[in-house]
C-alpha atoms as a PDB file:
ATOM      1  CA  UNK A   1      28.385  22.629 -32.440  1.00  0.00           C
ATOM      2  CA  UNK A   2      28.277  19.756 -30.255  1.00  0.00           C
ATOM      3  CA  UNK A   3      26.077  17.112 -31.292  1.00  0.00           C
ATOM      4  CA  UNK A   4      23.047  16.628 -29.096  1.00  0.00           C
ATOM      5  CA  UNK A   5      22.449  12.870 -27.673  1.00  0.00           C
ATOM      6  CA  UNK A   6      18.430  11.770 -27.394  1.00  0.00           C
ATOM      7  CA  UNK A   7      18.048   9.441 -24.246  1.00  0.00           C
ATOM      8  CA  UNK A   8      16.210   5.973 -25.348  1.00  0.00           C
ATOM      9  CA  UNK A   9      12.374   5.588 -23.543  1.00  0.00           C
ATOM     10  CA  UNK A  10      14.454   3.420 -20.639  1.00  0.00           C
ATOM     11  CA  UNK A  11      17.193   5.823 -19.990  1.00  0.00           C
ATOM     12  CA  UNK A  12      14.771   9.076 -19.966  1.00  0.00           C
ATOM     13  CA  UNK A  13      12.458   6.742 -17.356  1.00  0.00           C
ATOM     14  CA  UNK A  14      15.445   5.849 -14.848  1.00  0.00           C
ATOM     15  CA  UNK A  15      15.926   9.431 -14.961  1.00  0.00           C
ATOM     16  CA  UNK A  16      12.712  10.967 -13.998  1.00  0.00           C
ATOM     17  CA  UNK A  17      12.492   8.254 -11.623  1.00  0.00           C
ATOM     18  CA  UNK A  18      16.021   9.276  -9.758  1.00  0.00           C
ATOM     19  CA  UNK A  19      14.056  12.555  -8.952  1.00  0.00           C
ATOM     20  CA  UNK A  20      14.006  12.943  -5.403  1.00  0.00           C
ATOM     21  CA  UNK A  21      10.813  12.159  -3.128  1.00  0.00           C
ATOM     22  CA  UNK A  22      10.126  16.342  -2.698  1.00  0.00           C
ATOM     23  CA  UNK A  23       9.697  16.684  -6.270  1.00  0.00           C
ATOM     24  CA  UNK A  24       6.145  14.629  -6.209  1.00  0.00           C
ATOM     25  CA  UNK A  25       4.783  17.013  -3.640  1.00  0.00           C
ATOM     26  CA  UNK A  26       1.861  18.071  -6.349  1.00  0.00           C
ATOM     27  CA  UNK A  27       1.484  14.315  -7.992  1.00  0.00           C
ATOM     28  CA  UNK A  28      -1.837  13.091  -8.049  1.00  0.00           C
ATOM     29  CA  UNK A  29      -3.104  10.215  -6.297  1.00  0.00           C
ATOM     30  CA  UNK A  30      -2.680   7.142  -8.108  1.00  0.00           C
ATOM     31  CA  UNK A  31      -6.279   5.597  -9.780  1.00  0.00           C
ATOM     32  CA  UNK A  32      -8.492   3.543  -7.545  1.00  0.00           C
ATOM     33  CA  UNK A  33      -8.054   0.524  -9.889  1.00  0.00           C
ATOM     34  CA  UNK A  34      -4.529   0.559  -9.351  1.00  0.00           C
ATOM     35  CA  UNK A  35      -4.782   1.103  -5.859  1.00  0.00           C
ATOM     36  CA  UNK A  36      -7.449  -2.717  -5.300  1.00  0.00           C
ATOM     37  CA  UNK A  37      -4.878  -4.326  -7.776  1.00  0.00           C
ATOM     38  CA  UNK A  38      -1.879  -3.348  -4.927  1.00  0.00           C
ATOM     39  CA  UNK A  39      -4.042  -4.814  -2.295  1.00  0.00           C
ATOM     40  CA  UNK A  40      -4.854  -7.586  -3.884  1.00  0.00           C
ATOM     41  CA  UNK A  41      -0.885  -8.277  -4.400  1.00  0.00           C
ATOM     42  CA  UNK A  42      -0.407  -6.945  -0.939  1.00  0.00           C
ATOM     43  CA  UNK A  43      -2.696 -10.187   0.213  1.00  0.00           C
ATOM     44  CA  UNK A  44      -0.426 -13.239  -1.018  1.00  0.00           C
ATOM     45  CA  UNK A  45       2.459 -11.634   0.653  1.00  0.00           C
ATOM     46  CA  UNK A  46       0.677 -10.952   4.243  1.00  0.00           C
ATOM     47  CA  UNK A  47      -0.247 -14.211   3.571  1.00  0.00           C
ATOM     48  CA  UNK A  48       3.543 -15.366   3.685  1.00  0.00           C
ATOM     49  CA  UNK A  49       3.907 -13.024   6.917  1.00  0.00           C
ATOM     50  CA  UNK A  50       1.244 -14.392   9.049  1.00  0.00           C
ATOM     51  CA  UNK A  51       2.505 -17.700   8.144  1.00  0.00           C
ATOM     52  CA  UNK A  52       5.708 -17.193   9.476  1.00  0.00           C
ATOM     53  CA  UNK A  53       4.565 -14.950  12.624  1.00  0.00           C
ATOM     54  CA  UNK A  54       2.122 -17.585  13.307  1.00  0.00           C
ATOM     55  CA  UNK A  55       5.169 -20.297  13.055  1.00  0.00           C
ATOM     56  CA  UNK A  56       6.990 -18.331  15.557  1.00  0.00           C
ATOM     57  CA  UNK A  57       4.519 -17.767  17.914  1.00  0.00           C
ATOM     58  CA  UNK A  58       3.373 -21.387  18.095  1.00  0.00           C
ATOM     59  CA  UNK A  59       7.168 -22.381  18.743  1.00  0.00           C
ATOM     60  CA  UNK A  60       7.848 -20.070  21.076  1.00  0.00           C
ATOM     61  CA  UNK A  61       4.335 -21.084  23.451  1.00  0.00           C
ATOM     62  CA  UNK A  62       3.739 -24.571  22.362  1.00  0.00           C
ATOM     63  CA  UNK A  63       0.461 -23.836  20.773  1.00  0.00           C
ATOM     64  CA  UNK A  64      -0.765 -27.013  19.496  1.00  0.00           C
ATOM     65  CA  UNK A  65      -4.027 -24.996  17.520  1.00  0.00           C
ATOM     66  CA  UNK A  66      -4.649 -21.650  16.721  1.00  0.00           C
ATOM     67  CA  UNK A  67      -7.428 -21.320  19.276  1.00  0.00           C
ATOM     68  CA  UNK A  68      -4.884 -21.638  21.672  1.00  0.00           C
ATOM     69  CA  UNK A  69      -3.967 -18.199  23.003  1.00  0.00           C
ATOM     70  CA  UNK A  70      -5.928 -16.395  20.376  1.00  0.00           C
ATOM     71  CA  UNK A  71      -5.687 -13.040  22.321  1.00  0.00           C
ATOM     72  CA  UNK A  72      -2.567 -13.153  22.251  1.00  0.00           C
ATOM     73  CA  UNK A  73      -2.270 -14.435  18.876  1.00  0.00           C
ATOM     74  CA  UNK A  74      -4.076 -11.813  17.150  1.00  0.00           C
ATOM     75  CA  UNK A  75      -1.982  -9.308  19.346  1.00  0.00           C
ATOM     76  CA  UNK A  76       1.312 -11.224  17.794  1.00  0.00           C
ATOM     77  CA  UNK A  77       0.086 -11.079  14.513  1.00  0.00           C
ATOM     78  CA  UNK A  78      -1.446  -7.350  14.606  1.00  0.00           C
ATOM     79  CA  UNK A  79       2.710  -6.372  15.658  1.00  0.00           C
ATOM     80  CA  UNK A  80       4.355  -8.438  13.193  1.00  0.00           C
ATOM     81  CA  UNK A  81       1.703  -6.879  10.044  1.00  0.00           C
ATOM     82  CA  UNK A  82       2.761  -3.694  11.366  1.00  0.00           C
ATOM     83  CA  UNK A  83       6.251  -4.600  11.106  1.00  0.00           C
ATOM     84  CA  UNK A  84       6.545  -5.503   7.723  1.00  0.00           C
ATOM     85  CA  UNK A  85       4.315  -2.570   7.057  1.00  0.00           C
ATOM     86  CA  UNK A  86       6.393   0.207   8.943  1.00  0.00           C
ATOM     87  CA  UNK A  87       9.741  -1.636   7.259  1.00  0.00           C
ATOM     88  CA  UNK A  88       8.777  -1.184   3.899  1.00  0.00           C
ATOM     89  CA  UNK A  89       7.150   2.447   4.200  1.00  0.00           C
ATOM     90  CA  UNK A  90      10.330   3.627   6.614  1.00  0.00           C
ATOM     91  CA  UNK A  91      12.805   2.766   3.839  1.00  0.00           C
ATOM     92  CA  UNK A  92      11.411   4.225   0.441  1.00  0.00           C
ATOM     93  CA  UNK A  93       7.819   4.826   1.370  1.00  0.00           C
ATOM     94  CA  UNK A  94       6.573   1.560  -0.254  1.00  0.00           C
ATOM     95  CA  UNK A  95       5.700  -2.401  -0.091  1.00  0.00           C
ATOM     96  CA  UNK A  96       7.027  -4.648  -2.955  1.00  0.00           C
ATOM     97  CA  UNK A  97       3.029  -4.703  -4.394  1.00  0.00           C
ATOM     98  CA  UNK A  98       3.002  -0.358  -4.192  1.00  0.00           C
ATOM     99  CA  UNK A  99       6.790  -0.449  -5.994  1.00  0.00           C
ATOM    100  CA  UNK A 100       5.030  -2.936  -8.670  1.00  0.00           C
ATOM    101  CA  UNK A 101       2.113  -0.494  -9.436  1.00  0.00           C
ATOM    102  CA  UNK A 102       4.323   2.600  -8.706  1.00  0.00           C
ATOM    103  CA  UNK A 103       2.180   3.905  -5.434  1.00  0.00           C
ATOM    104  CA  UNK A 104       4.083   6.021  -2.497  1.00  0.00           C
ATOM    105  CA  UNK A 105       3.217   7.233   0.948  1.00  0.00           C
ATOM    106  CA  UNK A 106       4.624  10.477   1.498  1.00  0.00           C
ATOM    107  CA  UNK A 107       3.704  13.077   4.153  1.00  0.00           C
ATOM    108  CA  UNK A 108       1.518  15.991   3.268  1.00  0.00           C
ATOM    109  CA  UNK A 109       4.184  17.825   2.748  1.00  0.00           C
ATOM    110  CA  UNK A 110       6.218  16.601  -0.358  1.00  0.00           C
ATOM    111  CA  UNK A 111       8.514  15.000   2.133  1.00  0.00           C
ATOM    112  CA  UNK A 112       8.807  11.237   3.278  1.00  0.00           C
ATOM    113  CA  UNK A 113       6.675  10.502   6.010  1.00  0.00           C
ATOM    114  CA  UNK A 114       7.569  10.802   9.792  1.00  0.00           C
ATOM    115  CA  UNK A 115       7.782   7.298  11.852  1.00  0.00           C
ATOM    116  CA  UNK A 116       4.998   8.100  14.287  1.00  0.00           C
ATOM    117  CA  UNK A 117       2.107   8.959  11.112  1.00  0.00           C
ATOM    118  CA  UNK A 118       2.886   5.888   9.199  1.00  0.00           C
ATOM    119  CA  UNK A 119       2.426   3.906  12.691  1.00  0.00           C
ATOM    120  CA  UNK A 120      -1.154   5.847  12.971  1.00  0.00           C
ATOM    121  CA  UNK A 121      -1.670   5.432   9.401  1.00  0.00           C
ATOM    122  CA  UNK A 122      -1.574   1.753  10.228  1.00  0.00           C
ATOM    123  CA  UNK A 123      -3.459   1.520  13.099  1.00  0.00           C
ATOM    124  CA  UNK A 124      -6.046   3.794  11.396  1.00  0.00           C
ATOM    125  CA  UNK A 125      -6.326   1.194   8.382  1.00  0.00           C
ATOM    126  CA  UNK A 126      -7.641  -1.068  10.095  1.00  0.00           C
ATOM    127  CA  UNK A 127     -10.870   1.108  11.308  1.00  0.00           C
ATOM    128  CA  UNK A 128     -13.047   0.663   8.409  1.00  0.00           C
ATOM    129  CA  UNK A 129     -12.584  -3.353   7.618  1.00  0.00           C
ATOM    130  CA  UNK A 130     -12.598  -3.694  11.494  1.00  0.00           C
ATOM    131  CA  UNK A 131     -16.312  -1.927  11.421  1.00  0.00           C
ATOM    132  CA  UNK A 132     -17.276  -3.810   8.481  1.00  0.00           C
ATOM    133  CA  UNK A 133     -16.418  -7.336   9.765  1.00  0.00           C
ATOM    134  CA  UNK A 134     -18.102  -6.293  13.379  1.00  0.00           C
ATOM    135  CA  UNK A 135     -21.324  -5.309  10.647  1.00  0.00           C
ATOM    136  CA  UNK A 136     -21.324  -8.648   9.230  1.00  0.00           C
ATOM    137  CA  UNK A 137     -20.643 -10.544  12.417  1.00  0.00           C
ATOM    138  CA  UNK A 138     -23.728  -8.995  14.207  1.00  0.00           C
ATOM    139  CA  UNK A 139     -26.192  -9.828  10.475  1.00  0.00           C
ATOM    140  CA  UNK A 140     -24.647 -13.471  10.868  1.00  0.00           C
ATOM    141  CA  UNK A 141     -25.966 -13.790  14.440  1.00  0.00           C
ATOM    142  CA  UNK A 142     -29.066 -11.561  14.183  1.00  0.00           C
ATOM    143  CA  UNK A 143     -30.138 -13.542  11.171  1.00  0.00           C
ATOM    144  CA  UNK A 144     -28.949 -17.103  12.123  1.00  0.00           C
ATOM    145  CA  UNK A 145     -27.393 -17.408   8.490  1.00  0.00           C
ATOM    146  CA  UNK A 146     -23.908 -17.961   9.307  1.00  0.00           C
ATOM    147  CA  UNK A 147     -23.029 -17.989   5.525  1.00  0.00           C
ATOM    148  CA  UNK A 148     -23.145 -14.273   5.620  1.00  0.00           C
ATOM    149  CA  UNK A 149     -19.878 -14.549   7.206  1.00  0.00           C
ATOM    150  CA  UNK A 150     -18.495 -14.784   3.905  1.00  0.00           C
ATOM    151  CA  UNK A 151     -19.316 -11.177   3.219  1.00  0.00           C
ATOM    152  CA  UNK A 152     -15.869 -10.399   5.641  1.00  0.00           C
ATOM    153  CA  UNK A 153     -13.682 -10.612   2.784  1.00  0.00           C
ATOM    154  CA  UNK A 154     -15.132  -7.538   1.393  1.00  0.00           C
ATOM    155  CA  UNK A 155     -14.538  -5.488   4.402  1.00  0.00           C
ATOM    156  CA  UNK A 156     -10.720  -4.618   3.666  1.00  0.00           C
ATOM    157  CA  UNK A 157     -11.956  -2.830   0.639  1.00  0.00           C
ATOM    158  CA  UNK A 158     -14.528  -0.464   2.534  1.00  0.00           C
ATOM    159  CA  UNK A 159     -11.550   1.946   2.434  1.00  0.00           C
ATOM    160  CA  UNK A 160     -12.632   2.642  -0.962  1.00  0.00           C
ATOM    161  CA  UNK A 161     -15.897   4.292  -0.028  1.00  0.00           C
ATOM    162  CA  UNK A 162     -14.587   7.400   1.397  1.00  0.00           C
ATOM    163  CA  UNK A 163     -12.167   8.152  -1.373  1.00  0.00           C
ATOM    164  CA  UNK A 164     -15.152   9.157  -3.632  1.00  0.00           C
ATOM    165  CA  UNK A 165     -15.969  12.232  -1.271  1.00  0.00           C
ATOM    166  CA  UNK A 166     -12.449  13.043   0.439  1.00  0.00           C
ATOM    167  CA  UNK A 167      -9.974  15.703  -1.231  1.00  0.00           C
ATOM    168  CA  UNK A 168      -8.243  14.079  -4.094  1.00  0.00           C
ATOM    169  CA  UNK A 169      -9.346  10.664  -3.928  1.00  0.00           C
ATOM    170  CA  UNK A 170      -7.380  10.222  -0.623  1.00  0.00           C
ATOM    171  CA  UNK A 171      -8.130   7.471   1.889  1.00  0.00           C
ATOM    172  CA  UNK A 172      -9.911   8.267   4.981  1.00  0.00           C
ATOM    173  CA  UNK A 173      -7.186   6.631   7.154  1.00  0.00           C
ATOM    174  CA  UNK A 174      -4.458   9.243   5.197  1.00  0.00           C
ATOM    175  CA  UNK A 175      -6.017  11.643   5.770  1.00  0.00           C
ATOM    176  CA  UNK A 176      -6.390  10.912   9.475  1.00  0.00           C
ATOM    177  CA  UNK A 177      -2.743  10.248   9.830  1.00  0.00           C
ATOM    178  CA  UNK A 178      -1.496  13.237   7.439  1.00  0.00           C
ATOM    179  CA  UNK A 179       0.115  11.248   4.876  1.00  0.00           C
ATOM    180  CA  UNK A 180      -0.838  10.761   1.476  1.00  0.00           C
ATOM    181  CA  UNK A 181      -0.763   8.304  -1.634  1.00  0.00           C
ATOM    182  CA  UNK A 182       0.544   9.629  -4.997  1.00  0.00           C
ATOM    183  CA  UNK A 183       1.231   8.109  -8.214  1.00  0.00           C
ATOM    184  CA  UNK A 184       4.710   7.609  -9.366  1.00  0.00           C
ATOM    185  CA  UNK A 185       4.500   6.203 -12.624  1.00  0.00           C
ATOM    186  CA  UNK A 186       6.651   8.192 -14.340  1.00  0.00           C
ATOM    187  CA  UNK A 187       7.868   5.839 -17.573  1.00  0.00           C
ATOM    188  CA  UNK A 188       6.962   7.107 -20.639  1.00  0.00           C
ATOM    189  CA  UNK A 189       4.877   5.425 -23.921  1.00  0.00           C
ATOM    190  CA  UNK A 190       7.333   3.398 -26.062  1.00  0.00           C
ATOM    191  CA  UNK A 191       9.050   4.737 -28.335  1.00  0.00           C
ATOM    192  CA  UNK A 192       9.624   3.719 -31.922  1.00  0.00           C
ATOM    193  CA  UNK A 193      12.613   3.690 -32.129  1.00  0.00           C
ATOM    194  CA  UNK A 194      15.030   2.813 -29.065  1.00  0.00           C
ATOM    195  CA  UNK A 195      18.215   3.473 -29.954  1.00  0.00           C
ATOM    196  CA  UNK A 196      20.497   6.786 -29.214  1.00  0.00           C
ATOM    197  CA  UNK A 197      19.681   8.668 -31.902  1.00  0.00           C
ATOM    198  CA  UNK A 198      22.258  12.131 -32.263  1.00  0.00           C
ATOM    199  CA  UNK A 199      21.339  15.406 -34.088  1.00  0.00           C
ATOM    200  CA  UNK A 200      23.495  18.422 -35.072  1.00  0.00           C
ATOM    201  CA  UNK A 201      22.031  21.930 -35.135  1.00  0.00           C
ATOM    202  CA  UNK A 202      22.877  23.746 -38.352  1.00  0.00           C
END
């Protein structure tokens, strides 16, 4: 009998995670915790984008301050996001943050998602924290206490509140847009031992 070879931990991970995109069509959606930690990874990079958006647009019009033009600076801006958004979920379905925690957008269906529901899936996003920031705007001038302006940093995360009553922990703008998140972390607990290790049948 031939003897049979026992993948190490590593090996028997870059496997499972070779499996094509149709064959996470029943994976759960990845833990909420997981999900904030992306964002919050997600920030320092938009952070980079905007930067560089917000370069180019002042070149390109002369803006001497970021009042200047804001209209059409939050227009520029609201594109290039999208962009780098669209990019990265056209290509494998995920950002560098959602590769680092193992998330995926997929359609509904198992398969990757089509071009025109990841571009309503991000114009959706933005309907919650939009809602919430309007919210706190209005308290701020109701109340006269501008420091409640602070509380806008908090509205990104309002997409959380849905996913406690939506079907499987999905967010509101997914399900809007018929795509969904799942959780491909597929690398198993270490091992012991992580060598080959070969055994013959008697």
């Amino acid at each position: 009998m031939k003897p049979r070879t026992v993948l190490p931990p590593d090996a028997q991970a870059s496997k499972q995670a070779s499996q094509p995109i149709t064959s996470l069509t029943n994976a759960p959606a990845p833990p909420r915790l997981r999900r904030f930690a992306s964002m919050m990874y997600e920030g320092v990079l938009l952070f980079a984008v905007v930067f560089l958006a917000g370069y180019l647009f002042d070149t390109l019009t002369q803006s001497r301050h970021a009042l200047m033009l804001r209209g059409g600076r939050q227009v520029w801006l609201f594109i290039a996001i999208g962009a780098y958004f669209l990019i990265c979920w056209r290509r494998s379905g995920q950002t560098l943050p959602m590769k680092a925690w193992h998330i995926r957008v997929m359609g509904t269906d198992g398969r990757p998602a089509k071009t025109w529901r990841l571009l309503l899936r991000y114009v959706y996003m933005w309907i919650l924290p939009l809602l919430g920031a309007s919210l706190v705007w209005a308290g701020a001038q109701l109340s006269g206490w501008n420091a409640m302006l602070m509380l806008i940093v908090a509205a990104p995360f309002l997409v959380f509140i849905p996913t406690w009553f939506t079907a499987q922990q999905q967010f509101l703008h997914d399900l809007m847009a018929g795509t969904r998140l799942v959780n491909v972390q597929t690398a198993p607990k270490p091992a012991s031992q992580a060598t080959i290790q070969t055994s013959k049948n008697p």
